[in-house]
C-alpha atoms as a PDB file:
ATOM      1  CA  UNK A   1      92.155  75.028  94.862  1.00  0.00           C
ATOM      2  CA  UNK A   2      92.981  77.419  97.512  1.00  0.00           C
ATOM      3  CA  UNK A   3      91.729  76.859 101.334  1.00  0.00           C
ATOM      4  CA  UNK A   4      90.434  80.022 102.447  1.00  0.00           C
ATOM      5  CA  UNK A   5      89.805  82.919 100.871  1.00  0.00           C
ATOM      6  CA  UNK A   6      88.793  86.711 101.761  1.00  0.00           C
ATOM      7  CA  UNK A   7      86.177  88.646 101.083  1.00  0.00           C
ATOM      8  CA  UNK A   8      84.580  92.334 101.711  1.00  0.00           C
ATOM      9  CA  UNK A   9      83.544  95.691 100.755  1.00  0.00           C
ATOM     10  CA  UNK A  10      85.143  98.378  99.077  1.00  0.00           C
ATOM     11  CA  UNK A  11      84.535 100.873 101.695  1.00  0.00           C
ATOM     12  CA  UNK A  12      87.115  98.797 103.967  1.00  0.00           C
ATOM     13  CA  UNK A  13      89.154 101.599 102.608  1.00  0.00           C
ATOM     14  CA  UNK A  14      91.940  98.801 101.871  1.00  0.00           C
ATOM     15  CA  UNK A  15      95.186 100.249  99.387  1.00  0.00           C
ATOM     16  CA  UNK A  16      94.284  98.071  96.050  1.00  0.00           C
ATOM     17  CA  UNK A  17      97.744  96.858  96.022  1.00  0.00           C
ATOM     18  CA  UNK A  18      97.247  95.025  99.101  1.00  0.00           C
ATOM     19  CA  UNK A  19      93.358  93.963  97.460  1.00  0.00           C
ATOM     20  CA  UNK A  20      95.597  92.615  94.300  1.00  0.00           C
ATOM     21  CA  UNK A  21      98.635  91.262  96.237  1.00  0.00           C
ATOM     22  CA  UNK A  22      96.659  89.323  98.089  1.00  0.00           C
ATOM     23  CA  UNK A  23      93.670  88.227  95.763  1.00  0.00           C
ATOM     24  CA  UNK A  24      90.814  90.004  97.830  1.00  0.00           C
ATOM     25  CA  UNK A  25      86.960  90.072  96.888  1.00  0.00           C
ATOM     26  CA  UNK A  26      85.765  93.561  96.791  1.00  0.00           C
ATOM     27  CA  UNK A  27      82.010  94.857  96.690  1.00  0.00           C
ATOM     28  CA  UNK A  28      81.072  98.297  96.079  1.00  0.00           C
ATOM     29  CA  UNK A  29      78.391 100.245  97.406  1.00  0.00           C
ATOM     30  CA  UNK A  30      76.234 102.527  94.642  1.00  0.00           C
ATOM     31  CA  UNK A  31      76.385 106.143  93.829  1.00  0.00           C
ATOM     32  CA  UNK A  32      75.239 107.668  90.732  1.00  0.00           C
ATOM     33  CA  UNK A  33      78.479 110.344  90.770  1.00  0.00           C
ATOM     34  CA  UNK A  34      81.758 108.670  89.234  1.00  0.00           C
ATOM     35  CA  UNK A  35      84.372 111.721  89.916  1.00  0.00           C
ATOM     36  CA  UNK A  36      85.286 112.700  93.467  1.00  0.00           C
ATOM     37  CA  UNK A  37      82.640 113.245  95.860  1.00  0.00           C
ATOM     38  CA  UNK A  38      84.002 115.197  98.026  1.00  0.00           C
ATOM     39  CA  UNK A  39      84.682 117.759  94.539  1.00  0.00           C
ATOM     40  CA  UNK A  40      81.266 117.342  94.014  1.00  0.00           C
ATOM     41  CA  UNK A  41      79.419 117.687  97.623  1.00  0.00           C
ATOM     42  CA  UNK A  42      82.149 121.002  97.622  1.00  0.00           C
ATOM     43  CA  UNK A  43      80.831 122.460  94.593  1.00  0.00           C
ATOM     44  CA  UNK A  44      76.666 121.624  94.692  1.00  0.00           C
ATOM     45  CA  UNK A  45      76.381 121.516  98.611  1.00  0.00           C
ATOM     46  CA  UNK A  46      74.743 118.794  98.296  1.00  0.00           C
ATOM     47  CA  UNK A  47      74.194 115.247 100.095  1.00  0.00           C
ATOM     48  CA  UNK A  48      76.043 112.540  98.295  1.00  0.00           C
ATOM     49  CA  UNK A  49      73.258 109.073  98.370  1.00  0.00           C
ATOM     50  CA  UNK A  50      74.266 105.286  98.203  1.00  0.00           C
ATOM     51  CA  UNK A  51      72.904 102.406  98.477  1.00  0.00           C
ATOM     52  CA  UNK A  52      74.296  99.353  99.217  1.00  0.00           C
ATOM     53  CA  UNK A  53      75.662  96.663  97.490  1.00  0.00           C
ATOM     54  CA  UNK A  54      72.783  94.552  95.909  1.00  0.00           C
ATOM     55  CA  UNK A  55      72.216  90.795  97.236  1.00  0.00           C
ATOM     56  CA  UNK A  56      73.150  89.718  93.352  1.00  0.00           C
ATOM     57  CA  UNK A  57      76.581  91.498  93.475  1.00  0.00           C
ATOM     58  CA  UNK A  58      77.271  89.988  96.264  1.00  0.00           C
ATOM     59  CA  UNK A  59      75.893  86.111  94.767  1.00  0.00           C
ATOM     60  CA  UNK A  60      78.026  87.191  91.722  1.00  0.00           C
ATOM     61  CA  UNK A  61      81.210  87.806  94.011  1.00  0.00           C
ATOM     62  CA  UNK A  62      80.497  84.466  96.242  1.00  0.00           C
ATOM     63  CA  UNK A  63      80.314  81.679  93.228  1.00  0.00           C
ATOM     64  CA  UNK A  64      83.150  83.558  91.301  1.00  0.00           C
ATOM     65  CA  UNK A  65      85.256  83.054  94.866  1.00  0.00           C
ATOM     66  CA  UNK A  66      84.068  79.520  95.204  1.00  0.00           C
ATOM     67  CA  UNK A  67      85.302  78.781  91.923  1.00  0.00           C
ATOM     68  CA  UNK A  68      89.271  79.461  93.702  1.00  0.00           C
ATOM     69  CA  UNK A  69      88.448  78.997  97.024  1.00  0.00           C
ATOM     70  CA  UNK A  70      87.248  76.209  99.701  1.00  0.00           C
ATOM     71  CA  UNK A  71      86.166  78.318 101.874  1.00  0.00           C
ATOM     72  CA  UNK A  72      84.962  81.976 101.852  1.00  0.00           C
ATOM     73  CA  UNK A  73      85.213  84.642 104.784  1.00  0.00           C
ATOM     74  CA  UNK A  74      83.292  87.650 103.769  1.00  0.00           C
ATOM     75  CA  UNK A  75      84.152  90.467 106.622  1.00  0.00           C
ATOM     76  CA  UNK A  76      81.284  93.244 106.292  1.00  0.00           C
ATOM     77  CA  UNK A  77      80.857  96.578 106.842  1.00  0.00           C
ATOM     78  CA  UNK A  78      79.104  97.125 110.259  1.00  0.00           C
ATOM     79  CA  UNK A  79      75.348  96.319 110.161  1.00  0.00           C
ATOM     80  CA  UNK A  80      74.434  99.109 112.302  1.00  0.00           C
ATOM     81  CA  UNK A  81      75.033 101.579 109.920  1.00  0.00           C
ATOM     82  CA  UNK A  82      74.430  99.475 106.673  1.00  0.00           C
ATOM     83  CA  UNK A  83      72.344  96.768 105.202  1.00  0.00           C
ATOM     84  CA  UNK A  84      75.427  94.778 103.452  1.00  0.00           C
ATOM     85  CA  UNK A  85      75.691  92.470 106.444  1.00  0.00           C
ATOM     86  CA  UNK A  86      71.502  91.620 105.223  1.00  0.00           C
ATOM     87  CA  UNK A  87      72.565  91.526 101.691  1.00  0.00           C
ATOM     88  CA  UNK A  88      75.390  89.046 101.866  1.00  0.00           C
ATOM     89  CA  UNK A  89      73.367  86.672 103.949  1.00  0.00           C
ATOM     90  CA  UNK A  90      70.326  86.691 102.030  1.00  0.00           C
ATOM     91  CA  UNK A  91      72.745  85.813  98.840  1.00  0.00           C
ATOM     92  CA  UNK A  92      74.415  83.423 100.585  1.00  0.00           C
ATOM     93  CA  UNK A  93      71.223  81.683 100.908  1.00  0.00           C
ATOM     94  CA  UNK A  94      71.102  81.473  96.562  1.00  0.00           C
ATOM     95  CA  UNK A  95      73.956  79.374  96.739  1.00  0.00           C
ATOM     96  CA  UNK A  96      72.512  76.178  97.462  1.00  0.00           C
ATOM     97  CA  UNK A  97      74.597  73.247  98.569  1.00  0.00           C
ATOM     98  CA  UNK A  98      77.360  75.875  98.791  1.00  0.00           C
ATOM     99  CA  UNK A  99      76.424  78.075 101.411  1.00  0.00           C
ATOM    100  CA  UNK A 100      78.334  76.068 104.164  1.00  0.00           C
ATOM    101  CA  UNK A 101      81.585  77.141 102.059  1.00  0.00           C
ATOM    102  CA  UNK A 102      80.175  80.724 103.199  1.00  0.00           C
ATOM    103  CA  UNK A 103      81.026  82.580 106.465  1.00  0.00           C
ATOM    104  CA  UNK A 104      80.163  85.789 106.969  1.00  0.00           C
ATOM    105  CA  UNK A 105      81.785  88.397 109.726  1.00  0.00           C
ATOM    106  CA  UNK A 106      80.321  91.414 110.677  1.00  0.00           C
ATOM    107  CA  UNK A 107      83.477  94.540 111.005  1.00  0.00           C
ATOM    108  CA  UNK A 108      81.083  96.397 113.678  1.00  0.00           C
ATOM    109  CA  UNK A 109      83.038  99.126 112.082  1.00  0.00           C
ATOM    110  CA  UNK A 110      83.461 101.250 108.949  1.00  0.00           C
ATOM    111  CA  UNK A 111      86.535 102.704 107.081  1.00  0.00           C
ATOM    112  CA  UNK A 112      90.039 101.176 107.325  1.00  0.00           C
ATOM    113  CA  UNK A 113      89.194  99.713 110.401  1.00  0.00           C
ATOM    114  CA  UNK A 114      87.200  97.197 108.929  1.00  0.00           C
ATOM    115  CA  UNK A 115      90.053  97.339 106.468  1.00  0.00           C
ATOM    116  CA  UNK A 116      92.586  96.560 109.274  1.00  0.00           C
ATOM    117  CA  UNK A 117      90.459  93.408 110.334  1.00  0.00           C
ATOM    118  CA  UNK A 118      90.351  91.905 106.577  1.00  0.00           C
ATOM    119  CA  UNK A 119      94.262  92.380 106.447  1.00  0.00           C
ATOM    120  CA  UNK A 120      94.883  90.405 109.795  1.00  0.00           C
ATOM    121  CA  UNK A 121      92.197  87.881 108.783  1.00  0.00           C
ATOM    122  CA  UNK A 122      94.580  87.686 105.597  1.00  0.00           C
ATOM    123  CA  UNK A 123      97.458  87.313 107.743  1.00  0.00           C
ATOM    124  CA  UNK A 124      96.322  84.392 109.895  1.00  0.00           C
ATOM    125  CA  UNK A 125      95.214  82.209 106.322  1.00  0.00           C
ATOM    126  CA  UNK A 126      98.345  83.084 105.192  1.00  0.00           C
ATOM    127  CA  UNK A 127      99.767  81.230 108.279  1.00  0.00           C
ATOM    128  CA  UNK A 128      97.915  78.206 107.743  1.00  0.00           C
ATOM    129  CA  UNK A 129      95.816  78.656 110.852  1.00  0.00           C
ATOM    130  CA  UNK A 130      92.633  76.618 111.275  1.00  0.00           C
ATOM    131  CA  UNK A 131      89.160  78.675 110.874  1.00  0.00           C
ATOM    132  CA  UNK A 132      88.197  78.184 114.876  1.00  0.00           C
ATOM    133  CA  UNK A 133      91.862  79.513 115.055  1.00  0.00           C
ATOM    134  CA  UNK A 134      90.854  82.459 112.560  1.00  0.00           C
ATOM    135  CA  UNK A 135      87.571  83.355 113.902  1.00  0.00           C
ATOM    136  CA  UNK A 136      88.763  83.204 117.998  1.00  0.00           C
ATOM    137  CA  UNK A 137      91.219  85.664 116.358  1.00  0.00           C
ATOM    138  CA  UNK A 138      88.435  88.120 114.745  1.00  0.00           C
ATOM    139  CA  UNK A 139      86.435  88.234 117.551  1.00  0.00           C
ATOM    140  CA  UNK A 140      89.064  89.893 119.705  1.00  0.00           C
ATOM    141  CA  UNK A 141      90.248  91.844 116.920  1.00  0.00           C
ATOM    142  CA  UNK A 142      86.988  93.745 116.548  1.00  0.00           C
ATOM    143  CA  UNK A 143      87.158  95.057 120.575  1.00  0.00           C
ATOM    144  CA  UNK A 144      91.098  96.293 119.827  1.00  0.00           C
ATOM    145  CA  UNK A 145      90.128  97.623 116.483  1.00  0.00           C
ATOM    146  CA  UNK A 146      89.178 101.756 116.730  1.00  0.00           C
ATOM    147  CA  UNK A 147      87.958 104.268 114.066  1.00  0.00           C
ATOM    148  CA  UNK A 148      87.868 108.334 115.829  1.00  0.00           C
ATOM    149  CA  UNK A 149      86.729 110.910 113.055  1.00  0.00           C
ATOM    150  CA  UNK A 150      86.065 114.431 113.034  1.00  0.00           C
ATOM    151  CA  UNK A 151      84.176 116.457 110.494  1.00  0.00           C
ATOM    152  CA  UNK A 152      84.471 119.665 109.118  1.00  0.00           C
ATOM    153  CA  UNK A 153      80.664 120.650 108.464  1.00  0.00           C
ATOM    154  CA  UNK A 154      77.780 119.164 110.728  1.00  0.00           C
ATOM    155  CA  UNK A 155      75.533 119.531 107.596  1.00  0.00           C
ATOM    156  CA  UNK A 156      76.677 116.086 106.062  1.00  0.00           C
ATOM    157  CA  UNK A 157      76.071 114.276 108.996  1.00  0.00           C
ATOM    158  CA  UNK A 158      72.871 115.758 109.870  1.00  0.00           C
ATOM    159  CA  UNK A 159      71.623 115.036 105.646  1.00  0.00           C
ATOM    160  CA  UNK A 160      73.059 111.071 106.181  1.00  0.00           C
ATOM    161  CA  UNK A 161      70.265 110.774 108.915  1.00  0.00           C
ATOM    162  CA  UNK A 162      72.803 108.581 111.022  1.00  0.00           C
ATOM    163  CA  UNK A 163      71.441 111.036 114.345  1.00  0.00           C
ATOM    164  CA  UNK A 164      67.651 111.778 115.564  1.00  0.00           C
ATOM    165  CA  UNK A 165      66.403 115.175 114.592  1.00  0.00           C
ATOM    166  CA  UNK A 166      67.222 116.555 117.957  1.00  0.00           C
ATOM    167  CA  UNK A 167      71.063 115.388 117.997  1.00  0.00           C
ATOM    168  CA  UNK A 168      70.628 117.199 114.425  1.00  0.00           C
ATOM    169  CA  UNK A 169      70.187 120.548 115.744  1.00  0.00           C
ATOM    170  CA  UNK A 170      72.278 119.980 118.450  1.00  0.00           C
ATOM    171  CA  UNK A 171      75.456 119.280 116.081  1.00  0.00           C
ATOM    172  CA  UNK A 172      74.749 122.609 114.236  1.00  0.00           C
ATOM    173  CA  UNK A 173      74.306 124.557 117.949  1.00  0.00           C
ATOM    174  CA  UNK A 174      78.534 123.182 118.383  1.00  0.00           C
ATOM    175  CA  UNK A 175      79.230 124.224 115.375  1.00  0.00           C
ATOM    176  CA  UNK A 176      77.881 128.262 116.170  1.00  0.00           C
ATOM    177  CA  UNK A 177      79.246 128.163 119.570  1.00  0.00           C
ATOM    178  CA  UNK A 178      82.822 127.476 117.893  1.00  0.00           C
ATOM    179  CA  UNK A 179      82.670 124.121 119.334  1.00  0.00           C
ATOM    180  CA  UNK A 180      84.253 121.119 117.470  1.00  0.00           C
ATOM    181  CA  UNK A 181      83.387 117.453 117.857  1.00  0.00           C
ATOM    182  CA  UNK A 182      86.026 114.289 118.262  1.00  0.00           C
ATOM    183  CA  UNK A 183      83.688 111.366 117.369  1.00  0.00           C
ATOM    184  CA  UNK A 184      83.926 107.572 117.149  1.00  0.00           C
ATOM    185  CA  UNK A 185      82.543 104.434 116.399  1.00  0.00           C
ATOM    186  CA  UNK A 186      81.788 101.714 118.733  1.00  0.00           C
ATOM    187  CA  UNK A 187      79.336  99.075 118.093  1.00  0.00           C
ATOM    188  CA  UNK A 188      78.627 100.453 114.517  1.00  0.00           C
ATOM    189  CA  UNK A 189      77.299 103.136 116.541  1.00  0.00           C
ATOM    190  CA  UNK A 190      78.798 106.909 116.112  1.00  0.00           C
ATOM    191  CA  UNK A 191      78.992 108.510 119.790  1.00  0.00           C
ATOM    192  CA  UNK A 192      80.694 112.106 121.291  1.00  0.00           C
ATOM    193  CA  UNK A 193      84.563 111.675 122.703  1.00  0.00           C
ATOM    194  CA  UNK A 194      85.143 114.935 123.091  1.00  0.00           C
ATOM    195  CA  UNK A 195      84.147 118.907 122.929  1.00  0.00           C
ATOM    196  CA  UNK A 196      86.984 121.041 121.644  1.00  0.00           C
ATOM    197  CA  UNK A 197      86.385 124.891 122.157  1.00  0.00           C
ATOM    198  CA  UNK A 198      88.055 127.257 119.299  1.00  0.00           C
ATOM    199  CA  UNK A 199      89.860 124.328 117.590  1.00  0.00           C
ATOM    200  CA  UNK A 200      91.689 126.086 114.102  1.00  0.00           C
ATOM    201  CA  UNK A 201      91.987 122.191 112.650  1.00  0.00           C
ATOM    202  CA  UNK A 202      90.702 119.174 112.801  1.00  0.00           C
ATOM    203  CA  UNK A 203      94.275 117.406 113.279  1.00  0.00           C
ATOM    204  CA  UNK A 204      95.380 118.418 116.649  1.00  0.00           C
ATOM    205  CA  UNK A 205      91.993 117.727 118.492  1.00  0.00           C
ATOM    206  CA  UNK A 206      92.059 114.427 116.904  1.00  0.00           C
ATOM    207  CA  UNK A 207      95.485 113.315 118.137  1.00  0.00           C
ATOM    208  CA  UNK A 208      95.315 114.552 120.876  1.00  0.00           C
ATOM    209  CA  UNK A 209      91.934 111.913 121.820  1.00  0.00           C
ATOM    210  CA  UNK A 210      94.421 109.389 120.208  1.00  0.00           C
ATOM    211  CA  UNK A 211      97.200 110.100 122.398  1.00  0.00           C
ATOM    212  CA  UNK A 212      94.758 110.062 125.283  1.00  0.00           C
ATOM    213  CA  UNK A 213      92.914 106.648 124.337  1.00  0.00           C
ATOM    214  CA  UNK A 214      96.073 104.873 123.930  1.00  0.00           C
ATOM    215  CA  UNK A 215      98.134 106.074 127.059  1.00  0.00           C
ATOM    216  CA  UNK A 216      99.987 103.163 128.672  1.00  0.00           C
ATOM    217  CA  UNK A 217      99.231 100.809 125.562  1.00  0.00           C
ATOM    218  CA  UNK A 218     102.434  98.964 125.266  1.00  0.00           C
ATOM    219  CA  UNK A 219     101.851  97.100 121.961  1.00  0.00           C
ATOM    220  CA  UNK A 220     102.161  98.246 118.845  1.00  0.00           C
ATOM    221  CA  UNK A 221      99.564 100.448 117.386  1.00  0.00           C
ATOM    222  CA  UNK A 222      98.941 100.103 113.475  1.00  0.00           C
ATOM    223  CA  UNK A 223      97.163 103.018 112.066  1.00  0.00           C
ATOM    224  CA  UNK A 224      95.075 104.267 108.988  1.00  0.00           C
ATOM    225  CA  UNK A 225      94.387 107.688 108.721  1.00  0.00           C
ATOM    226  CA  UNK A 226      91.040 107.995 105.957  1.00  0.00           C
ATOM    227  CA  UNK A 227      90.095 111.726 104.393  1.00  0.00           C
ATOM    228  CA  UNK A 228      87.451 113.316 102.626  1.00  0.00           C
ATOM    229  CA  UNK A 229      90.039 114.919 100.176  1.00  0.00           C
ATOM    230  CA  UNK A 230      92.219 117.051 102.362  1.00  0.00           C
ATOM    231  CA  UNK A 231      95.699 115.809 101.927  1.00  0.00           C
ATOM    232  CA  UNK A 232      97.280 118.147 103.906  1.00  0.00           C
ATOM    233  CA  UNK A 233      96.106 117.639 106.647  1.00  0.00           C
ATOM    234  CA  UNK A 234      96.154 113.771 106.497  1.00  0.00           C
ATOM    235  CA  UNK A 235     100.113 114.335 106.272  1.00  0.00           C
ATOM    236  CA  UNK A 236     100.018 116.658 109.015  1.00  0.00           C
ATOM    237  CA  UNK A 237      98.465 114.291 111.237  1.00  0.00           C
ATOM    238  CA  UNK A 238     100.593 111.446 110.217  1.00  0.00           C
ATOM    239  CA  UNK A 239     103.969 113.387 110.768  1.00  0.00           C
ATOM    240  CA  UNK A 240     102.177 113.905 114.499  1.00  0.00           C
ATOM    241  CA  UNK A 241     101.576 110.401 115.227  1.00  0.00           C
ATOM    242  CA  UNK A 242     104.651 109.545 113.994  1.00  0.00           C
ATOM    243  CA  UNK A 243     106.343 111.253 116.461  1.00  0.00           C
ATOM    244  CA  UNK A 244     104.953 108.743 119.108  1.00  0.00           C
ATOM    245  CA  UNK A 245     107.001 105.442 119.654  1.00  0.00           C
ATOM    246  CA  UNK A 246     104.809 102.488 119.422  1.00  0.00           C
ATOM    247  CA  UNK A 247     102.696 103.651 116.415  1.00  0.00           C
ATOM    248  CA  UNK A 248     102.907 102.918 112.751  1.00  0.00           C
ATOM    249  CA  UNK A 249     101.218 104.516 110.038  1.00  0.00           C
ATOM    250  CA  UNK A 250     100.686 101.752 107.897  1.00  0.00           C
ATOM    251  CA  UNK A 251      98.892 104.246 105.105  1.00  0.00           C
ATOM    252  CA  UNK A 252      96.502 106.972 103.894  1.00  0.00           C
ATOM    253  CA  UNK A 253      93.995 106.942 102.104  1.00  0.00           C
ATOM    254  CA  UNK A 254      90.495 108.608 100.635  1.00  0.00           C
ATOM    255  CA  UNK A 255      87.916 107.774 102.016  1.00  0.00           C
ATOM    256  CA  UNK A 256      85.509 105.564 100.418  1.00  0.00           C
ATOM    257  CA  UNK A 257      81.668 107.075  99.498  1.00  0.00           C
ATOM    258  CA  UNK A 258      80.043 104.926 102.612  1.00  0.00           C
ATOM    259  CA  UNK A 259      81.592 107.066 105.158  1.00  0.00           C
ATOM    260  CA  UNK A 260      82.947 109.944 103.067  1.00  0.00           C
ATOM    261  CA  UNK A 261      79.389 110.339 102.010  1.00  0.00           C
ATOM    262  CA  UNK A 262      78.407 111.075 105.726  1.00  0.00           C
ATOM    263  CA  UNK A 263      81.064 113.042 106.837  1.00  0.00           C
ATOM    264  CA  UNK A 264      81.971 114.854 104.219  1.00  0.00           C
ATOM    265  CA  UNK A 265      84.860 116.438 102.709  1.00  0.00           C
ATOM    266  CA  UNK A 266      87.984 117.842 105.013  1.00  0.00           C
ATOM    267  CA  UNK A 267      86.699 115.033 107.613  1.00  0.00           C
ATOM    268  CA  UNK A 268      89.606 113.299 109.348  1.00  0.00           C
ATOM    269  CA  UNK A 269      89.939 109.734 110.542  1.00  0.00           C
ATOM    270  CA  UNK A 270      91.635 107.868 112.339  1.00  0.00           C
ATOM    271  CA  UNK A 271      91.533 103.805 112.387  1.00  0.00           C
ATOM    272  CA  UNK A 272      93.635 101.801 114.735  1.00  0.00           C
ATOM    273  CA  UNK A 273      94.469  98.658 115.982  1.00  0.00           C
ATOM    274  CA  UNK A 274      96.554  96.923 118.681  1.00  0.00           C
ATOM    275  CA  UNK A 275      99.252  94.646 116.906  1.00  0.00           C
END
């Protein structure tokens, strides 16, 4: 039997050959629509809803896990903006004498950048480090770990209820003054970085808040960039931020329904970590 062994959700936006290659447990939140979504909210107009992974998925997951593993470190999707964090616990409790063999992390983020934190946790088992080792080394992963976003249509934001009523109308007032919006996460919580007046994409704005974050960082920046369908411009950002020295784009990928459902399709992310 293995020692340690990695768990999480599917909207950690992680590549599933890296979930195969290196044996990771994978949750998925609910939606009733099996094509795209971003297809779908395109041609209805309509607010995609989900629902979290349900506490027996999760107990399902756990004793299957236990059956290869020692230990289990289930890494979460933030639980400011979801309930999986609740769900995992309260099915950790079903496993009895076994819950001890349980630990569970919460990302305090969303996207690949909770994806980014399951891949170094990865790394550090892989090294044979001990779990005080691996969990000192979490902890400061999750303040150098970054997801910025933009979106192309306030409306999907303002239907996922993430913002009071009055941030709700204030997101559709940018959006009629011509106004875009560089967001990010911090804390689980989604806050303003920046206005941008007349922007014609969502990809310059976007790195240029990177580039401006990251000034004078001398390490190594790994990046994810996340999309609600829009190729294009996923590319066209990459090809930017490849252009800087210290930054790698490790991969792209769609985004997954938790925070595609929210922001929508065209919306642009960016998830980053110091290496």
């Amino acid at each position: 039997m293995k020692k340690i062994g990695i768990t999480t959700e599917l909207a950690a936006d992680i590549k599933e050959d890296l979930i195969k290659k290196y044996n990771i447990g994978v949750v998925a939140f609910h939606t009733d629509i099996k094509e795209n979504i971003f297809k779908k909210m395109r041609e209805t107009g309509e607010c995609i809803k989900t629902s979290q992974p349900s506490m027996a998925v999760y107990l399902e997951m756990f004793k299957k896990k236990l059956e290869e593993f020692e230990k289990i470190i289930h890494i979460t999707t933030s639980s400011r903006v979801s309930g999986a964090f609740n769900s995992a616990n309260q099915a950790k409790k079903f496993l009895g004498e076994n819950a001890e063999r349980v630990l569970i992390l919460d990302s305090e983020k969303s996207s690949a950048a909770q994806g980014l934190l399951v891949l170094k946790t990865q790394e550090d088992v892989d090294l044979g480090l001990s779990l005080k080792e691996i969990l000192n080394n979490f902890k400061e992963r999750v303040k150098n770990t970054f997801v910025f976003f933009m979106y192309d249509e306030p409306k999907w934001l303002k239907a996922g209820g993430r913002f009071p009523k009055i941030a709700q109308i204030g997101l559709q007032k940018i959006k009629d003054f011509n106004v875009s919006l560089v967001l990010r996460e911090k804390g689980g919580v989604i806050r303003p970085v920046a206005f941008k007046k007349n922007a014609t994409n969502l990809v310059d704005p976007l790195f240029d808040e990177f580039k401006k974050f990251t000034k004078g960082v001398e390490k190594r920046i790994n990046v994810v960039i996340t999309h609600g369908d829009d190729m294009i411009q996923a590319n066209k950002l990459r090809k930017k931020l490849e252009t800087l020295k210290n930054v790698k784009v490790l991969y792209i990928k769609l985004l997954d329904i938790v925070l595609g459902a929210h922001i929508g399709p065209n919306a642009l992310v960016i998830n980053f970590e110091y290496d």
